[in-house]
PDB file of N, CA and C in Angstrom:
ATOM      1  N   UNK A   1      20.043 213.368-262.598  1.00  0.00           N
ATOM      2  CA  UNK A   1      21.168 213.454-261.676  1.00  0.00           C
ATOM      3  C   UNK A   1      20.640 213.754-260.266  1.00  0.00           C
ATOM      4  N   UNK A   2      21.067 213.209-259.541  1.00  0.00           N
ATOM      5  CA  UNK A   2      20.970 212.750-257.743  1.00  0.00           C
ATOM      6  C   UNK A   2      20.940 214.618-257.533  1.00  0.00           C
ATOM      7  N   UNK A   3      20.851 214.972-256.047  1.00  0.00           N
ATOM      8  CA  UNK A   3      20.759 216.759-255.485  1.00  0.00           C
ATOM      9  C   UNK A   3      21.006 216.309-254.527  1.00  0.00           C
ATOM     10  N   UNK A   4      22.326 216.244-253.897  1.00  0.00           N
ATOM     11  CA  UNK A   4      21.939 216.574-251.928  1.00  0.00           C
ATOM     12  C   UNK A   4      22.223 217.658-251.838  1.00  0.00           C
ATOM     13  N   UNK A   5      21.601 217.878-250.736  1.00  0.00           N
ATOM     14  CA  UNK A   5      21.767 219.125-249.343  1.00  0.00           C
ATOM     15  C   UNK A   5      23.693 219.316-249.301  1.00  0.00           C
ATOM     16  N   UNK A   6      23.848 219.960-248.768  1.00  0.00           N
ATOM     17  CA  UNK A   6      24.968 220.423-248.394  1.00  0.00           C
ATOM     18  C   UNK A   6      25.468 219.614-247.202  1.00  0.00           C
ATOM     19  N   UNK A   7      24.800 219.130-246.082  1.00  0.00           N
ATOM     20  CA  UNK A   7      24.580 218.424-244.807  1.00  0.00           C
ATOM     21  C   UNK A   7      24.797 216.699-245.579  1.00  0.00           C
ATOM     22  N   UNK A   8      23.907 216.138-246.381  1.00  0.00           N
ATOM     23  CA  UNK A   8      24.413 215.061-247.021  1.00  0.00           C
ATOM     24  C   UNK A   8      25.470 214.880-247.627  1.00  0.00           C
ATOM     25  N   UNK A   9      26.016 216.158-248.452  1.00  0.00           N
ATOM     26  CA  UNK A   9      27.140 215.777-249.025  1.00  0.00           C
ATOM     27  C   UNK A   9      28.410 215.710-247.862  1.00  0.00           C
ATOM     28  N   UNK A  10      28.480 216.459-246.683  1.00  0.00           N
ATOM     29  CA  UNK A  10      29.359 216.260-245.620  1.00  0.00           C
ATOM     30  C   UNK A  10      28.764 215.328-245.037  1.00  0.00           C
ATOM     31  N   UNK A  11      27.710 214.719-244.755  1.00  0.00           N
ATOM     32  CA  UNK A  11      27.913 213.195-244.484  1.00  0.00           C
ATOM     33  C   UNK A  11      28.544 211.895-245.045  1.00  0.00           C
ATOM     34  N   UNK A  12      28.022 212.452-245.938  1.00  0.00           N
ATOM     35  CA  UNK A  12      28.370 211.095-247.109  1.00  0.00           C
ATOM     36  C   UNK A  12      30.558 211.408-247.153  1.00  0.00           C
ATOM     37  N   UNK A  13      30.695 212.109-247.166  1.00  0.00           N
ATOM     38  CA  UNK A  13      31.953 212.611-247.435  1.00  0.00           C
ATOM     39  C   UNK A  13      32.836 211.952-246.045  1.00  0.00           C
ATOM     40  N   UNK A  14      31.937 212.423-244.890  1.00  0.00           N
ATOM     41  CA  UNK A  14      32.468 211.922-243.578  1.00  0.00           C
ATOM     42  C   UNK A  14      32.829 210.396-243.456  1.00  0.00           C
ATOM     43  N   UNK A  15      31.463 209.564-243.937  1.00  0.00           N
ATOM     44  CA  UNK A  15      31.203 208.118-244.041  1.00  0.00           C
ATOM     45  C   UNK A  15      32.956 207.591-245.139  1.00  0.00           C
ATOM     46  N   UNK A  16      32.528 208.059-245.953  1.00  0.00           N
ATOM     47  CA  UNK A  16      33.886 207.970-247.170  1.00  0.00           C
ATOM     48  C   UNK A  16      35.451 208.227-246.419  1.00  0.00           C
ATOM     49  N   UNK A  17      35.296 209.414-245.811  1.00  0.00           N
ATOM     50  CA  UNK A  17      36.466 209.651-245.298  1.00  0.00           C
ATOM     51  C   UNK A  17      36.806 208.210-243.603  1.00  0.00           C
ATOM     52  N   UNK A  18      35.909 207.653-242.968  1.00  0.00           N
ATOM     53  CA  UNK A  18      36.234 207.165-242.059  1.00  0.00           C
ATOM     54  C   UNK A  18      36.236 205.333-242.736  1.00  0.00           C
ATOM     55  N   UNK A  19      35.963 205.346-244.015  1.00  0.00           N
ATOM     56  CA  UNK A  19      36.500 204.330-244.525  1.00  0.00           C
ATOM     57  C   UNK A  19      37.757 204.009-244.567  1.00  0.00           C
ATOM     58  N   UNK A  20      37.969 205.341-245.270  1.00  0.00           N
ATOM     59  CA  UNK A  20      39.531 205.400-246.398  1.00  0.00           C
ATOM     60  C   UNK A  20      40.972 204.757-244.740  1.00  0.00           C
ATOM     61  N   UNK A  21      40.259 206.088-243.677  1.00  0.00           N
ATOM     62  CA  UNK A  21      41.460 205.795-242.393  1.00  0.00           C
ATOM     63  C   UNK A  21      41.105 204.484-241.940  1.00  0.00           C
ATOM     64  N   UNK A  22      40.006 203.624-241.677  1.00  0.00           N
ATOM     65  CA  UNK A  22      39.426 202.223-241.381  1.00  0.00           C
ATOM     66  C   UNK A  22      40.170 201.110-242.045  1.00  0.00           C
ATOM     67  N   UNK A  23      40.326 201.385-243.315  1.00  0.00           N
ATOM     68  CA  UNK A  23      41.133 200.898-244.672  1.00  0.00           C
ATOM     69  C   UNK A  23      43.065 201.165-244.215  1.00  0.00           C
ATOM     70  N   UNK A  24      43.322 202.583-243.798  1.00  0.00           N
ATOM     71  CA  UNK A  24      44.662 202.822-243.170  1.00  0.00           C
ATOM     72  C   UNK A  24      45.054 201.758-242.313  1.00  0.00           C
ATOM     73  N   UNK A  25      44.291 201.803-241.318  1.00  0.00           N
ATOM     74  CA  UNK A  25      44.480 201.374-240.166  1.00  0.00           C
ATOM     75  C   UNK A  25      44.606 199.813-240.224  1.00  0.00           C
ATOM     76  N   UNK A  26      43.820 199.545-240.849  1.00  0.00           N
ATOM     77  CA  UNK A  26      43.923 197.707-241.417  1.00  0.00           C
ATOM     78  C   UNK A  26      45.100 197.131-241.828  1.00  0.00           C
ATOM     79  N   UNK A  27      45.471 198.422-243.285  1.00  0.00           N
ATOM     80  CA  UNK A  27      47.066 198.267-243.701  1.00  0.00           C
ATOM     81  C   UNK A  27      48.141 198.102-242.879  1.00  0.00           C
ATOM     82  N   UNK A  28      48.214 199.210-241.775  1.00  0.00           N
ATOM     83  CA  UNK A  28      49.170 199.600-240.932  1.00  0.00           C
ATOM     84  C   UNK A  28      48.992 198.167-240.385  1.00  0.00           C
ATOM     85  N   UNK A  29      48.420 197.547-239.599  1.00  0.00           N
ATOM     86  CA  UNK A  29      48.421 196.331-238.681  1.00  0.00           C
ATOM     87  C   UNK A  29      48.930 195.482-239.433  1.00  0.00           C
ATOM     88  N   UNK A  30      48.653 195.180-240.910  1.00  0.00           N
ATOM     89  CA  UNK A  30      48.901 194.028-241.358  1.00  0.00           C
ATOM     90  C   UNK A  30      50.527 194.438-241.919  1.00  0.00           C
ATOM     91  N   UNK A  31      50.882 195.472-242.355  1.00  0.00           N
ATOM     92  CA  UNK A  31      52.146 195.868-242.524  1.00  0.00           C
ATOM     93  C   UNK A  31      52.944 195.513-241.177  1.00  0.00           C
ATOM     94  N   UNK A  32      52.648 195.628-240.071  1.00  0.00           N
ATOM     95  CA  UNK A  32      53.380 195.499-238.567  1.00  0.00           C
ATOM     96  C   UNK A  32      53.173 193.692-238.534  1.00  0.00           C
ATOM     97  N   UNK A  33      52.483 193.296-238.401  1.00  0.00           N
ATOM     98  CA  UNK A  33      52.134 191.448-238.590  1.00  0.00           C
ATOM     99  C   UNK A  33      53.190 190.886-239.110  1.00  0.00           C
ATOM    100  N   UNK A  34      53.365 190.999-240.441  1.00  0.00           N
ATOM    101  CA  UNK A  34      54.328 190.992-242.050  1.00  0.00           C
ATOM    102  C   UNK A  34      55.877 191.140-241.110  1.00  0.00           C
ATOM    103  N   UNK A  35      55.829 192.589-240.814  1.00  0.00           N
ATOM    104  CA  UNK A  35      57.334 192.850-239.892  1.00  0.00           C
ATOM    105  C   UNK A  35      57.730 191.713-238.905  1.00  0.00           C
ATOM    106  N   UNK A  36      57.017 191.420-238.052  1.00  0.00           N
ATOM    107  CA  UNK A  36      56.620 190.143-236.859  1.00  0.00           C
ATOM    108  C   UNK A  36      57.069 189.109-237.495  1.00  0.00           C
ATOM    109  N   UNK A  37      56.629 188.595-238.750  1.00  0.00           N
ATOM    110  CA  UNK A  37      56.679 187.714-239.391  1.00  0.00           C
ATOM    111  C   UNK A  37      57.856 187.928-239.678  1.00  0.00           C
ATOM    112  N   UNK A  38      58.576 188.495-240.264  1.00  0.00           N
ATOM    113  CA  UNK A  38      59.939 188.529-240.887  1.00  0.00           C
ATOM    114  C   UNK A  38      60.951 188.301-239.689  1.00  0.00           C
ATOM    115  N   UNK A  39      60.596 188.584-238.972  1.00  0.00           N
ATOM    116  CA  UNK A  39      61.561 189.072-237.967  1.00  0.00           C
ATOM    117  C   UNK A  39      61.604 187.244-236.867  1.00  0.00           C
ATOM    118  N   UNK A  40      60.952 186.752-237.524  1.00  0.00           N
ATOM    119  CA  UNK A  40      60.613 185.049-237.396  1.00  0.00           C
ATOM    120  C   UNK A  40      59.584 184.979-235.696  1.00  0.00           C
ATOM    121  N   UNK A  41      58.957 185.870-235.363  1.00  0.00           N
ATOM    122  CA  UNK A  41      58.642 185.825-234.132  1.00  0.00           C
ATOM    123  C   UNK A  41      56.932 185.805-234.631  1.00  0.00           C
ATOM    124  N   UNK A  42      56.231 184.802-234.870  1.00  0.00           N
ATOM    125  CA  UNK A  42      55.546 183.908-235.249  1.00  0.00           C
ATOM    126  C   UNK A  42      54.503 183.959-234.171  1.00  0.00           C
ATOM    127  N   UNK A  43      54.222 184.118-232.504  1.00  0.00           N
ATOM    128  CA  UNK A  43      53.873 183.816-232.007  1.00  0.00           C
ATOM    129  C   UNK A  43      52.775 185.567-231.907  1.00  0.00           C
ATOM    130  N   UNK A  44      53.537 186.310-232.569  1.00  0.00           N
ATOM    131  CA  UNK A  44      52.855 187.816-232.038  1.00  0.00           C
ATOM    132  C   UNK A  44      51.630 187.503-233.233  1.00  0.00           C
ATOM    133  N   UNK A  45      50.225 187.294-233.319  1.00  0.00           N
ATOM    134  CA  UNK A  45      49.174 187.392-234.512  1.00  0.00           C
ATOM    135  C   UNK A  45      48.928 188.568-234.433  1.00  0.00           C
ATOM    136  N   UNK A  46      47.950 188.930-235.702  1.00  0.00           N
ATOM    137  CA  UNK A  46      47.063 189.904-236.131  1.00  0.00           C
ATOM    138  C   UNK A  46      45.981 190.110-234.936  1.00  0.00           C
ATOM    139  N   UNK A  47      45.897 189.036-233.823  1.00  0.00           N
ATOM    140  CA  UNK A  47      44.949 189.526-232.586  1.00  0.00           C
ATOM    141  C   UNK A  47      45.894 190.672-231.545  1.00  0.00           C
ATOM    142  N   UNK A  48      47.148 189.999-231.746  1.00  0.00           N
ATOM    143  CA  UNK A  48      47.705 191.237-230.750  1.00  0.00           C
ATOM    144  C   UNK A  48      47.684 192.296-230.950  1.00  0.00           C
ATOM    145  N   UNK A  49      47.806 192.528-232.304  1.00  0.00           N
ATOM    146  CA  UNK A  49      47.806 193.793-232.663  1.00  0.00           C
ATOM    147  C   UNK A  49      46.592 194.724-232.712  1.00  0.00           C
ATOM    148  N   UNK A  50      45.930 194.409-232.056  1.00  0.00           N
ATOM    149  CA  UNK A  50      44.645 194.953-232.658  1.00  0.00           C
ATOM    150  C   UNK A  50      44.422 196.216-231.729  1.00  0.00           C
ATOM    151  N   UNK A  51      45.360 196.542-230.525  1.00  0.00           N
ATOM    152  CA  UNK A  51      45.113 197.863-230.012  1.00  0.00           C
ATOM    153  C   UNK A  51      46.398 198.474-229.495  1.00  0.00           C
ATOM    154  N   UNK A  52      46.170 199.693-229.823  1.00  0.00           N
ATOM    155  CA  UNK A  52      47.507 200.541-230.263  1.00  0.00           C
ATOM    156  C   UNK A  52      48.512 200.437-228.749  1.00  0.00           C
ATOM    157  N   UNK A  53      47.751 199.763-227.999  1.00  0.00           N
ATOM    158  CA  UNK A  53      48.854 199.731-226.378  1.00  0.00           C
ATOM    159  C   UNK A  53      49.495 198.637-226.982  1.00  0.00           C
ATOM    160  N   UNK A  54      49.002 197.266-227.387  1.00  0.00           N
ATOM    161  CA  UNK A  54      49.303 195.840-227.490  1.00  0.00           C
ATOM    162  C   UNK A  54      50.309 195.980-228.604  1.00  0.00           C
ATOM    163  N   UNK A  55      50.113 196.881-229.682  1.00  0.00           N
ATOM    164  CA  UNK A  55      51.100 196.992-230.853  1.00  0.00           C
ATOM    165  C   UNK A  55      52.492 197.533-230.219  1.00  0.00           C
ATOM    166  N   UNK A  56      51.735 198.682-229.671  1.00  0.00           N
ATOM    167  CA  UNK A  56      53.426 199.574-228.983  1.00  0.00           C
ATOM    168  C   UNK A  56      54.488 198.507-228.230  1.00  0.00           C
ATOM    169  N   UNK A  57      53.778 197.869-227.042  1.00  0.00           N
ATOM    170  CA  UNK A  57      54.548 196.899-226.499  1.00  0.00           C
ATOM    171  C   UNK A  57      54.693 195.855-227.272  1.00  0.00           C
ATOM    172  N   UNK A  58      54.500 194.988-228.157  1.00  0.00           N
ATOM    173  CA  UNK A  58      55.227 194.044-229.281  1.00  0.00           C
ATOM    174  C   UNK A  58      55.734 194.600-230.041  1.00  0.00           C
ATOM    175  N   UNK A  59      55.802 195.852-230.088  1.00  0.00           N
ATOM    176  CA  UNK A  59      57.126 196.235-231.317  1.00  0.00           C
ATOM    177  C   UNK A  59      58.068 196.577-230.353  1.00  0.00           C
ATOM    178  N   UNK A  60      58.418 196.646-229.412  1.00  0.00           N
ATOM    179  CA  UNK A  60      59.537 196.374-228.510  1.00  0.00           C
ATOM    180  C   UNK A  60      60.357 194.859-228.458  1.00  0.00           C
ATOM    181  N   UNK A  61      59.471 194.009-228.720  1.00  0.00           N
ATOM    182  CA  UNK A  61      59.740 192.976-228.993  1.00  0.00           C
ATOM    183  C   UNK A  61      60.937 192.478-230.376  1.00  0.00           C
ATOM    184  N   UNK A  62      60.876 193.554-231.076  1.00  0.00           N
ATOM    185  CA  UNK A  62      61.292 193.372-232.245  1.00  0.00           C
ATOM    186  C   UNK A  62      62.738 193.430-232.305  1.00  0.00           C
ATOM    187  N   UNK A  63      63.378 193.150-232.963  1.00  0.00           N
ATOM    188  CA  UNK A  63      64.787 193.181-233.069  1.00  0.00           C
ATOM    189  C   UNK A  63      65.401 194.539-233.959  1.00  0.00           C
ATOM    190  N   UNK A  64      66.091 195.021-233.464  1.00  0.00           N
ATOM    191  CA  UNK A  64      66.766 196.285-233.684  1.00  0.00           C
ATOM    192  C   UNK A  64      66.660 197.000-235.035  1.00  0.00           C
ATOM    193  N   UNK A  65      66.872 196.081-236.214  1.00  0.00           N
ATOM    194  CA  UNK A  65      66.564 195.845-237.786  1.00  0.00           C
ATOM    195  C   UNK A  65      65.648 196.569-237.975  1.00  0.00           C
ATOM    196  N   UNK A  66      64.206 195.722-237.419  1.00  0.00           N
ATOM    197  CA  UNK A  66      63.087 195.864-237.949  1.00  0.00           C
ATOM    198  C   UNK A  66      62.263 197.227-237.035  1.00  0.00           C
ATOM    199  N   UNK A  67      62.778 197.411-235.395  1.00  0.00           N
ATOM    200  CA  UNK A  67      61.814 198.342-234.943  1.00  0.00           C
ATOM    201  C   UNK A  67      61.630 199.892-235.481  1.00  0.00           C
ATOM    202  N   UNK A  68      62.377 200.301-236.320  1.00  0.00           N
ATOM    203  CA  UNK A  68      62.218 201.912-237.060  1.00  0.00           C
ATOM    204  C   UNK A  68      61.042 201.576-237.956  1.00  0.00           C
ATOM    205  N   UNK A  69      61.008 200.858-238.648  1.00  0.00           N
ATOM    206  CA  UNK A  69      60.156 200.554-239.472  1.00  0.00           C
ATOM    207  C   UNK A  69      58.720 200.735-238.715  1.00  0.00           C
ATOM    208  N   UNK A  70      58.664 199.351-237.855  1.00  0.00           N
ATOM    209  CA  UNK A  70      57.835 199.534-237.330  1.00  0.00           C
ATOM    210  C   UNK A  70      57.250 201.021-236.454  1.00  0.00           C
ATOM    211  N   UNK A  71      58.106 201.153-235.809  1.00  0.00           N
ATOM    212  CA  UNK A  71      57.946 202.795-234.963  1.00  0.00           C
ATOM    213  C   UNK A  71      57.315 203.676-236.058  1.00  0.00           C
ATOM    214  N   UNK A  72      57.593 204.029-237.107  1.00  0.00           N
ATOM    215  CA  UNK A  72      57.306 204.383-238.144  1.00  0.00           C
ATOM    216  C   UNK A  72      55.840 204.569-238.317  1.00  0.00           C
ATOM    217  N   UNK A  73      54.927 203.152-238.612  1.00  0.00           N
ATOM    218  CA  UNK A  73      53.869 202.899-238.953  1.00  0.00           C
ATOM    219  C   UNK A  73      53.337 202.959-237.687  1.00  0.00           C
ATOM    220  N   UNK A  74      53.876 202.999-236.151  1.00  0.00           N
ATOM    221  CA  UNK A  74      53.000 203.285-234.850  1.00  0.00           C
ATOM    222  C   UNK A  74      52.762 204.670-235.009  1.00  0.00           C
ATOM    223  N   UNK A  75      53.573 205.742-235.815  1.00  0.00           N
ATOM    224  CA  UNK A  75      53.328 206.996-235.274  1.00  0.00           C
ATOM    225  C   UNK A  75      52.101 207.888-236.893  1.00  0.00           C
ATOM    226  N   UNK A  76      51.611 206.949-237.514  1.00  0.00           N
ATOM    227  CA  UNK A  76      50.984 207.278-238.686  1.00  0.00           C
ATOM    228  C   UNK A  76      49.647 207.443-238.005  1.00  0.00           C
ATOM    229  N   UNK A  77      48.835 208.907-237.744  1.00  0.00           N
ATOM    230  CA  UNK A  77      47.836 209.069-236.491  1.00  0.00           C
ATOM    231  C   UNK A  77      46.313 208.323-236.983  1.00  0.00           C
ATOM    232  N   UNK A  78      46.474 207.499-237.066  1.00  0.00           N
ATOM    233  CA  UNK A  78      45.152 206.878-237.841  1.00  0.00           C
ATOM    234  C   UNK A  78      43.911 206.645-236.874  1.00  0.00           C
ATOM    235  N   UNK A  79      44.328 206.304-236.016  1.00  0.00           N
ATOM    236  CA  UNK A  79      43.090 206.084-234.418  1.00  0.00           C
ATOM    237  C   UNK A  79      43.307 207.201-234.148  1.00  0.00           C
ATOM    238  N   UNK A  80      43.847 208.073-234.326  1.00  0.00           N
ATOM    239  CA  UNK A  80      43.515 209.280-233.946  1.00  0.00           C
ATOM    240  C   UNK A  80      42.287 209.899-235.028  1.00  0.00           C
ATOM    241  N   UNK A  81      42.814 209.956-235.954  1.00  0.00           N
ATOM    242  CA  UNK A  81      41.841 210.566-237.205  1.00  0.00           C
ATOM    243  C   UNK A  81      40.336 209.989-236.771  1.00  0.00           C
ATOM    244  N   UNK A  82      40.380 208.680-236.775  1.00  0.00           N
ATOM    245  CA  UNK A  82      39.371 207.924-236.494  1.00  0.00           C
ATOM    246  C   UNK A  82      38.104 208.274-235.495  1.00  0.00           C
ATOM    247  N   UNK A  83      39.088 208.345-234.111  1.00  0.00           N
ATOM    248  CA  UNK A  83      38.293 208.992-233.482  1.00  0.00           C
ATOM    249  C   UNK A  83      37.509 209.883-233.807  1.00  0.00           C
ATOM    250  N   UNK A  84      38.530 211.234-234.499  1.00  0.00           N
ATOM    251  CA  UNK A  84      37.793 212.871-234.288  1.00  0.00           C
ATOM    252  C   UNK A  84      36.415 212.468-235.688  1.00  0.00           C
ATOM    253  N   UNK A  85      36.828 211.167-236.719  1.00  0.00           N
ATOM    254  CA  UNK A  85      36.121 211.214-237.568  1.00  0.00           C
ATOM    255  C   UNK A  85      34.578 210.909-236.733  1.00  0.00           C
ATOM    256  N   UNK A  86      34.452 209.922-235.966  1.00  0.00           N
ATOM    257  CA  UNK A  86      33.894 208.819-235.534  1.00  0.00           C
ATOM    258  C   UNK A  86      32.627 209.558-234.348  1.00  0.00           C
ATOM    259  N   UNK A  87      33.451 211.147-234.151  1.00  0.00           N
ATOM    260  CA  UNK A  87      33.102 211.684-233.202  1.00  0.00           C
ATOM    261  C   UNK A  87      31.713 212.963-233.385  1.00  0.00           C
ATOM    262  N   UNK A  88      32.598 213.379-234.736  1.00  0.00           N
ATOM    263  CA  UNK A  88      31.449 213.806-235.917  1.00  0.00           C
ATOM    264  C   UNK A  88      31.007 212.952-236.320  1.00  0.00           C
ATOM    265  N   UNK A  89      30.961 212.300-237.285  1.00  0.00           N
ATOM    266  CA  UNK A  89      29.704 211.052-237.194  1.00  0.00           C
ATOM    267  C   UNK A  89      27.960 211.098-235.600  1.00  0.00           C
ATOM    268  N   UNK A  90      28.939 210.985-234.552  1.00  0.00           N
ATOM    269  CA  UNK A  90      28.172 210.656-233.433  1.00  0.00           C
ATOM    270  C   UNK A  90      27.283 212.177-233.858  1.00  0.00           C
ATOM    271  N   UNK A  91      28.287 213.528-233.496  1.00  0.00           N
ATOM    272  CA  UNK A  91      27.503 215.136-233.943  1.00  0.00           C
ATOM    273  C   UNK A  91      26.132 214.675-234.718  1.00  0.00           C
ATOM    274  N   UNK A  92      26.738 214.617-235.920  1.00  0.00           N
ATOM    275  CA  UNK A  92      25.726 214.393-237.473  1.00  0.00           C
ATOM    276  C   UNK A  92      24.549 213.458-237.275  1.00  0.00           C
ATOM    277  N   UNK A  93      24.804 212.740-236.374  1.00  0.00           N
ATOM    278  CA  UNK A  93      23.641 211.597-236.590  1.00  0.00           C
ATOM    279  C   UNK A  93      22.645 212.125-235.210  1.00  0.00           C
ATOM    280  N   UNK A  94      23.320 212.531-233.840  1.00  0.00           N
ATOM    281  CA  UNK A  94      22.274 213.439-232.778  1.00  0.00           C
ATOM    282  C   UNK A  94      21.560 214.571-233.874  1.00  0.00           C
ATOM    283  N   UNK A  95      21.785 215.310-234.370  1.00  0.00           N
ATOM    284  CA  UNK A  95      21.257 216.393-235.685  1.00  0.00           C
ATOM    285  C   UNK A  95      20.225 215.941-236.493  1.00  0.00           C
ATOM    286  N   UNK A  96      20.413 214.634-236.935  1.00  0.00           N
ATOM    287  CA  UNK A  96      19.378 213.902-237.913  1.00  0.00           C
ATOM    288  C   UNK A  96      19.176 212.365-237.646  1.00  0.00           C
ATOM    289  N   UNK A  97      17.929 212.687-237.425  1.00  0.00           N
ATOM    290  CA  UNK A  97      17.395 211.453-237.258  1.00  0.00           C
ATOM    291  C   UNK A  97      16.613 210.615-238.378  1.00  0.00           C
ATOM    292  N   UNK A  98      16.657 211.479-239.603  1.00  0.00           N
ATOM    293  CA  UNK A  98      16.748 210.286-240.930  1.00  0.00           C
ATOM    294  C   UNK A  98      18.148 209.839-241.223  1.00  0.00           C
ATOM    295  N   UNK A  99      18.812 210.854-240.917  1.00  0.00           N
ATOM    296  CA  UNK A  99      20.506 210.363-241.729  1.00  0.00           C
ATOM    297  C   UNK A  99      20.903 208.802-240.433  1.00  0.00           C
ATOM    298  N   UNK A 100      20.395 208.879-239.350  1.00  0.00           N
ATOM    299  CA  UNK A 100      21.062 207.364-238.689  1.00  0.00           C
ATOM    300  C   UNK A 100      20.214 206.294-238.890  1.00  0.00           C
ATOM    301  N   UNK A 101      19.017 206.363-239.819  1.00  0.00           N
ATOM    302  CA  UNK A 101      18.396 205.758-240.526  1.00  0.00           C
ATOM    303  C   UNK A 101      19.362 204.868-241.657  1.00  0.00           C
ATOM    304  N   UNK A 102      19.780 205.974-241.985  1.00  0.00           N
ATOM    305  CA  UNK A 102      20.409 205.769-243.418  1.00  0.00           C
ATOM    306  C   UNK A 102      21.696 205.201-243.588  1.00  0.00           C
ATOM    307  N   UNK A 103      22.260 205.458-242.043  1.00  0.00           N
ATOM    308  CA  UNK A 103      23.915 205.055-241.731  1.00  0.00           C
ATOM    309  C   UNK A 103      23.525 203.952-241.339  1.00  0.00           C
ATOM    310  N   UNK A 104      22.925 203.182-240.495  1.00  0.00           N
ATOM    311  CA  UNK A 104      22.524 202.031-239.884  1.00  0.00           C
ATOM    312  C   UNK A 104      21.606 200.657-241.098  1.00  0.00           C
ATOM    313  N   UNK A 105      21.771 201.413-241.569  1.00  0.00           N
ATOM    314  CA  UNK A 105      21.171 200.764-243.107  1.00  0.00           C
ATOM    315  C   UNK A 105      22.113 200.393-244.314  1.00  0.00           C
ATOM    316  N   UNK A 106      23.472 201.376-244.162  1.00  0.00           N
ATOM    317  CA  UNK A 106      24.686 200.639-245.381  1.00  0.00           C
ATOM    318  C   UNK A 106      25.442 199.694-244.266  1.00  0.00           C
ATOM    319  N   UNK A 107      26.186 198.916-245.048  1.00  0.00           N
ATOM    320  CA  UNK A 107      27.048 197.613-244.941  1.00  0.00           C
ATOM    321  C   UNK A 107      28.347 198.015-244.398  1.00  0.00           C
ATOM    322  N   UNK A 108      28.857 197.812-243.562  1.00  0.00           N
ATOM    323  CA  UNK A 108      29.952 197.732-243.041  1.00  0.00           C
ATOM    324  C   UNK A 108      31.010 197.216-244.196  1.00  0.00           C
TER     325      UNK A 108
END
């Protein structure tokens, strides 16, 4: 059986955890797309959405029905999480210079 450090296992944990919100955040867009789509306005893609200013202002776009929904999934703090995750990450890897070895070495 494998032994990490205490420092690996909160890396590895960190890496895991900025998946899972990476994985959120994917959902959320494609859940808002889907809405777009329903709402027959065809012209908004999965490129617009891709930053949380460009989402806010096309879900204005939306018709009365559908914008709670949407508002909804704008206020789920996922780029936020992201960041503070993203930010430790940056911490952890100035600290060790085998561990950005090791991060720069798994697969996206």
């Amino acid at each position: 059986m494998l032994s990490f450090s205490d420092e690996e296992e909160d890396n590895r944990r960190l890496c895991s955890e900025q998946e899972n919100w990476t994985r959120q955040l994917t959902q959320s867009k494609n859940r808002l797309h889907s809405l777009f789509t329903q709402a027959g306005l065809t012209h908004i893609t999965k490129k617009h959405l891709r930053t949380k200013a460009n989402r806010e202002t096309s879900v204005a776009l939306l018709p009365s029905r559908y914008q709670k929904e949407a508002e909804r999934i704008l206020k789920v703090l996922v780029e936020q999480n992201l960041k503070l995750i993203e930010e430790e990450i940056k911490e952890a890897l100035k600290k060790n210079q085998t561990y950005t070895q090791t991060i720069l070495s798994m697969p996206e």
